[in-house]
C-alpha atoms as a PDB file:
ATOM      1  CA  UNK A   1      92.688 120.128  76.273  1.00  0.00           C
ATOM      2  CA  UNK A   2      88.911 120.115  76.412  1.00  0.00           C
ATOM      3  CA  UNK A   3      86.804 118.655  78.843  1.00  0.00           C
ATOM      4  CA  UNK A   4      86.192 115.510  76.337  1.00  0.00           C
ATOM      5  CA  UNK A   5      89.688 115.435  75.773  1.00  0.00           C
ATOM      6  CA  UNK A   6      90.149 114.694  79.632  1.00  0.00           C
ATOM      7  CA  UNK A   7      90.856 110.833  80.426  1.00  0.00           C
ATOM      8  CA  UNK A   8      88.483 109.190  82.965  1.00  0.00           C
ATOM      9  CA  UNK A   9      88.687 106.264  84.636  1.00  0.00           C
ATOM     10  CA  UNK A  10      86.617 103.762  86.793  1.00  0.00           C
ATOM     11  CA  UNK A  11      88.080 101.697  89.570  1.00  0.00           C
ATOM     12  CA  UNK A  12      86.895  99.160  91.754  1.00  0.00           C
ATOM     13  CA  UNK A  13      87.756 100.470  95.153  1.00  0.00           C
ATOM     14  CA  UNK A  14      85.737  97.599  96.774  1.00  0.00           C
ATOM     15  CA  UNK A  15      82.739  95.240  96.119  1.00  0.00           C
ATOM     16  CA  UNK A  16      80.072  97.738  96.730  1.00  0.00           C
ATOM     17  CA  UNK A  17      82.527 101.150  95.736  1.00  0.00           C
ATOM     18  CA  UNK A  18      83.964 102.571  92.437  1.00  0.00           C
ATOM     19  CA  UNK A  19      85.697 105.413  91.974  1.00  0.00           C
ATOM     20  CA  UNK A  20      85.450 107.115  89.007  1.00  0.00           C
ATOM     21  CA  UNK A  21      88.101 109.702  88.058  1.00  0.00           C
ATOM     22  CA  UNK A  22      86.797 112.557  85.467  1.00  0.00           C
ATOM     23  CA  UNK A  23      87.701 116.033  84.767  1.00  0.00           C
ATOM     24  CA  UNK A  24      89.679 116.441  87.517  1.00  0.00           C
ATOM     25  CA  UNK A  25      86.987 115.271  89.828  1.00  0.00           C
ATOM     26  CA  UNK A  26      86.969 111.995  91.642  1.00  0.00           C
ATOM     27  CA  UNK A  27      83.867 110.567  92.920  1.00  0.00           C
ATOM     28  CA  UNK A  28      83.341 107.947  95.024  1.00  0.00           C
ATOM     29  CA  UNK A  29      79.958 106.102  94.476  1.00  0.00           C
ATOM     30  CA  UNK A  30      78.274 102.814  94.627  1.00  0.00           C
ATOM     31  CA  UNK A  31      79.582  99.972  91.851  1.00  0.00           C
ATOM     32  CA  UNK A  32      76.644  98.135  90.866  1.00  0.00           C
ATOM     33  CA  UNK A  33      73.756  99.959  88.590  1.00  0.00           C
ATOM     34  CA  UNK A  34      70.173 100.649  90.834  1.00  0.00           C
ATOM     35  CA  UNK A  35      68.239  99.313  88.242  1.00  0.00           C
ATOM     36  CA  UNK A  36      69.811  95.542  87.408  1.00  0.00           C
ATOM     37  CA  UNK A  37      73.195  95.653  89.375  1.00  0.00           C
ATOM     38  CA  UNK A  38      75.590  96.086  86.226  1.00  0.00           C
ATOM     39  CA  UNK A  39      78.832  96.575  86.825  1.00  0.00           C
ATOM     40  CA  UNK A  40      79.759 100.637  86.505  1.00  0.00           C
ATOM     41  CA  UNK A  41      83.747  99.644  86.928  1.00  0.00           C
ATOM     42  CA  UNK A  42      82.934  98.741  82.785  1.00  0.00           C
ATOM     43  CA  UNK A  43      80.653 101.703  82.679  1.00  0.00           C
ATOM     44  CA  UNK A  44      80.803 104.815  79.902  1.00  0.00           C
ATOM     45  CA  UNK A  45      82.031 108.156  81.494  1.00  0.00           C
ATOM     46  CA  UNK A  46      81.079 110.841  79.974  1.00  0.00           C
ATOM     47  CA  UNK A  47      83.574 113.547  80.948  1.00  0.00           C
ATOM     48  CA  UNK A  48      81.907 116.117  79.294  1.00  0.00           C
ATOM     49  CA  UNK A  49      78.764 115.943  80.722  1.00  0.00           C
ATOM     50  CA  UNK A  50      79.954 114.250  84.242  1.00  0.00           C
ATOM     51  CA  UNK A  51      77.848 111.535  83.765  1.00  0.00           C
ATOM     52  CA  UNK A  52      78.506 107.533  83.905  1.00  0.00           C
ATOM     53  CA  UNK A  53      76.052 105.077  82.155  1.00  0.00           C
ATOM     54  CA  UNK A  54      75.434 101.354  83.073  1.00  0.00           C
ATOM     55  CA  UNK A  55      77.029  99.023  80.191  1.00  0.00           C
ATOM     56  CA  UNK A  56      74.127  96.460  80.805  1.00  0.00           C
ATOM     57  CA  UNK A  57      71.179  98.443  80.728  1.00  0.00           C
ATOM     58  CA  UNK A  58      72.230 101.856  79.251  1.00  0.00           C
ATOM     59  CA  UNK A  59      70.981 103.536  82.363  1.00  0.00           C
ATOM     60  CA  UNK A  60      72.725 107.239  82.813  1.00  0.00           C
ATOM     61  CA  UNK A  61      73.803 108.851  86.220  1.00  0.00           C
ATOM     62  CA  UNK A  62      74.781 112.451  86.962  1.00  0.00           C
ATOM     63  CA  UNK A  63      78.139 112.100  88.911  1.00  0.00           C
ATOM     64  CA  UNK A  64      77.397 115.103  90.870  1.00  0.00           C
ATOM     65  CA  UNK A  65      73.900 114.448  92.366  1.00  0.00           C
ATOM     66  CA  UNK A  66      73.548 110.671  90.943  1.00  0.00           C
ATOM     67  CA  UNK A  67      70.190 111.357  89.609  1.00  0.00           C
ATOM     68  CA  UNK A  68      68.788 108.928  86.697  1.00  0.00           C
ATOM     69  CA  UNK A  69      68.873 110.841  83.801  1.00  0.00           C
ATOM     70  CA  UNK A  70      68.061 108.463  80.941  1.00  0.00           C
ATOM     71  CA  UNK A  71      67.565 105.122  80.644  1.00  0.00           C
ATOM     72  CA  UNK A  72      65.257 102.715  82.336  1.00  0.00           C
ATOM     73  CA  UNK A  73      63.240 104.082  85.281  1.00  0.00           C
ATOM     74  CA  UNK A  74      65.100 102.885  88.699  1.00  0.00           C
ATOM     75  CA  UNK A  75      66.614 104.593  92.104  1.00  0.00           C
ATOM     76  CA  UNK A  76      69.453 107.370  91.839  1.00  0.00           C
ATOM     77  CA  UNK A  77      73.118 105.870  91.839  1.00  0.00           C
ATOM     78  CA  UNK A  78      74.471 106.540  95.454  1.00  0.00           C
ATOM     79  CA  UNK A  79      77.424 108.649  95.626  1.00  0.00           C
ATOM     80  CA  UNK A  80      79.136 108.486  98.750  1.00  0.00           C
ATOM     81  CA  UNK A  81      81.206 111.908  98.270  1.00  0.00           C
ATOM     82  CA  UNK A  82      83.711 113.778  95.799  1.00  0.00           C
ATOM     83  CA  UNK A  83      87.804 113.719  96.709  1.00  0.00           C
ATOM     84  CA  UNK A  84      90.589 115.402  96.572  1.00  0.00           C
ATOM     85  CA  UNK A  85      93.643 113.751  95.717  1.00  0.00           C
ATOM     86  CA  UNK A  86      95.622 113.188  99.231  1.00  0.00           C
ATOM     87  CA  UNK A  87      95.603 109.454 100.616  1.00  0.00           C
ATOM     88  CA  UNK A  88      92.473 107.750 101.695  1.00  0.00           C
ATOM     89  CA  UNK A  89      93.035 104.931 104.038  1.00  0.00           C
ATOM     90  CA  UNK A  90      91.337 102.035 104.973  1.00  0.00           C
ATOM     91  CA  UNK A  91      89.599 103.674 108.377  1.00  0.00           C
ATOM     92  CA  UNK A  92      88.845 106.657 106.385  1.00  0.00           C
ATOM     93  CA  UNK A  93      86.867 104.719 103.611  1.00  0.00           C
ATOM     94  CA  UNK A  94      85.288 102.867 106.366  1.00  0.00           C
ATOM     95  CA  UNK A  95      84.309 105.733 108.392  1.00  0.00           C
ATOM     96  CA  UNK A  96      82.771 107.881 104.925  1.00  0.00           C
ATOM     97  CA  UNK A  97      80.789 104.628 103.472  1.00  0.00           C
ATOM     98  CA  UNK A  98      80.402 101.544 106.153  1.00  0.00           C
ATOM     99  CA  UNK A  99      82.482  99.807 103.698  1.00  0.00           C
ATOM    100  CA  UNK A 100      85.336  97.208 104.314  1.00  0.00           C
ATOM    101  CA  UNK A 101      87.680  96.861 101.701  1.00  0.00           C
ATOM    102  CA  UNK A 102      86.814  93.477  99.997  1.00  0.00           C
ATOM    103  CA  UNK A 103      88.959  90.494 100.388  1.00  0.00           C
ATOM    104  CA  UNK A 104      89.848  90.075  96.713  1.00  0.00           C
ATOM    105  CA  UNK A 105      89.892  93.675  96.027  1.00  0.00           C
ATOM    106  CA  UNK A 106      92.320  95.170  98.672  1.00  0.00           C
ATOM    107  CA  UNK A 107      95.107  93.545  97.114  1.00  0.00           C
ATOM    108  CA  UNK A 108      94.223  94.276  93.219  1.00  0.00           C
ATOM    109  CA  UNK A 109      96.979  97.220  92.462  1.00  0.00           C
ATOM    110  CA  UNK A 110      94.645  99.095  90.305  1.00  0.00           C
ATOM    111  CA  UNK A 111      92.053  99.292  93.697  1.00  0.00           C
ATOM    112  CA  UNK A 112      94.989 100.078  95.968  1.00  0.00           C
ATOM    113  CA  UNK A 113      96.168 103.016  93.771  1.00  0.00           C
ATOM    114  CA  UNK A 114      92.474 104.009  93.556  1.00  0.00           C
ATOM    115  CA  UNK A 115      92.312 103.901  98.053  1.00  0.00           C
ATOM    116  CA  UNK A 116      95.594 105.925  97.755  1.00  0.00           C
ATOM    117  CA  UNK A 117      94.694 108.685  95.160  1.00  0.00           C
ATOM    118  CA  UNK A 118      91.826 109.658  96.983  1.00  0.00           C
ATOM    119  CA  UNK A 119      90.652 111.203 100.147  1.00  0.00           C
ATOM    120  CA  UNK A 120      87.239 112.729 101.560  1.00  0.00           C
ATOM    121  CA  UNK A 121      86.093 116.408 101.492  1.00  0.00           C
ATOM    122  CA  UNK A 122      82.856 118.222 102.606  1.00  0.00           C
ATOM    123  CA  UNK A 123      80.665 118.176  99.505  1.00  0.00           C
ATOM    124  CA  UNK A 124      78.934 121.438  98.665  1.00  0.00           C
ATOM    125  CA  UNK A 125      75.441 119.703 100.573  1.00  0.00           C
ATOM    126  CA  UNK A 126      77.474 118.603 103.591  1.00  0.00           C
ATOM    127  CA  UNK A 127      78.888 121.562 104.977  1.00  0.00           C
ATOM    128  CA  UNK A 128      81.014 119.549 107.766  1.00  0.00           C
ATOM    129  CA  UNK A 129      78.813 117.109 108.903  1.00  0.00           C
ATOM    130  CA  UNK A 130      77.621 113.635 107.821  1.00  0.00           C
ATOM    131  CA  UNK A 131      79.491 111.116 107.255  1.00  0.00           C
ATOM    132  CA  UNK A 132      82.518 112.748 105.163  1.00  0.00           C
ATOM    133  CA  UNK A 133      82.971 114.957 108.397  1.00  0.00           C
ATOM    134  CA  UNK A 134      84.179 111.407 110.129  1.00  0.00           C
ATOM    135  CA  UNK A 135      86.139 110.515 107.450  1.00  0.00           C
ATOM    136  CA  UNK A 136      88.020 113.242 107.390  1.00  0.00           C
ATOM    137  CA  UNK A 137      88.412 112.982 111.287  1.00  0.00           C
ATOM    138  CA  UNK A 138      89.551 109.400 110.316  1.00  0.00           C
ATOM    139  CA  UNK A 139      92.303 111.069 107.841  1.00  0.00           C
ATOM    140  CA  UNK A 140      93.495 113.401 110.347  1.00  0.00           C
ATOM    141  CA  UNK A 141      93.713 111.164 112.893  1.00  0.00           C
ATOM    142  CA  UNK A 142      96.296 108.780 110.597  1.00  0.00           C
ATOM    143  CA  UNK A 143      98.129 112.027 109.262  1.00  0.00           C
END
């Protein structure tokens, strides 16, 4: 199977979070589009390239760095860190991103699965510190 065979998926893990599942990476970044605030849970992925674009604008991110790479001229797309795939728990998603889970999304199975296929680890530019270092204190200390 190729890399653009490989499925990807978007979920909404809260108001403010998706979490978008691609090439056996899963990265956790913010759900509305810098430049207008479209919704990247309907968002393109492009697996091969590891790159998401905004379905109202056609404004492209790089899922590893979030950097604008086509499209209209606007911010980079915040991403909050990459996972592995143990369980990410409410206290651990607030301690990586300041985020509460939001009232109608907590309860959405599709979001849940999302909080539970996921969990922080030290990106490559975060070399235990930062905020994923208290997320993952926030895993251990539920574990």
């Amino acid at each position: 199977m190729t890399t653009e065979d490989t499925p990807s998926a978007v979920h909404q893990v809260t108001e403010d979070l998706v979490l978008v599942d691609v090439a056996g990476r899963r990265v956790l970044a913010a759900a509305h589009c810098p430049h207008r605030a479209g919704k990247l849970k309907f968002g393109h992925v492009d697996a091969a390239r590891l790159r998401i674009r905004c379905p109202l604008h056609h404004a492209t991110f790089d899922l590893d760095s979030g950097e604008r790479v086509s499209g209209p001229a606007c911010d980079p797309l915040r991403i909050f860190a990459v996972l592995p795939e143990t369980p990410l728990n409410s206290s651990a998603l607030e301690a990586l991103t300041g985020a509460q889970p939001a009232a109608g999304t907590k309860d959405d199975p599709s979001a849940k699965a999302a909080l539970t296929a996921a969990a922080p680890v030290d990106p490559p530019d975060d070399p235990g510190g930062g905020t994923t270092a208290a997320a993952n204190t926030a895993v251990e200390a539920t574990s």
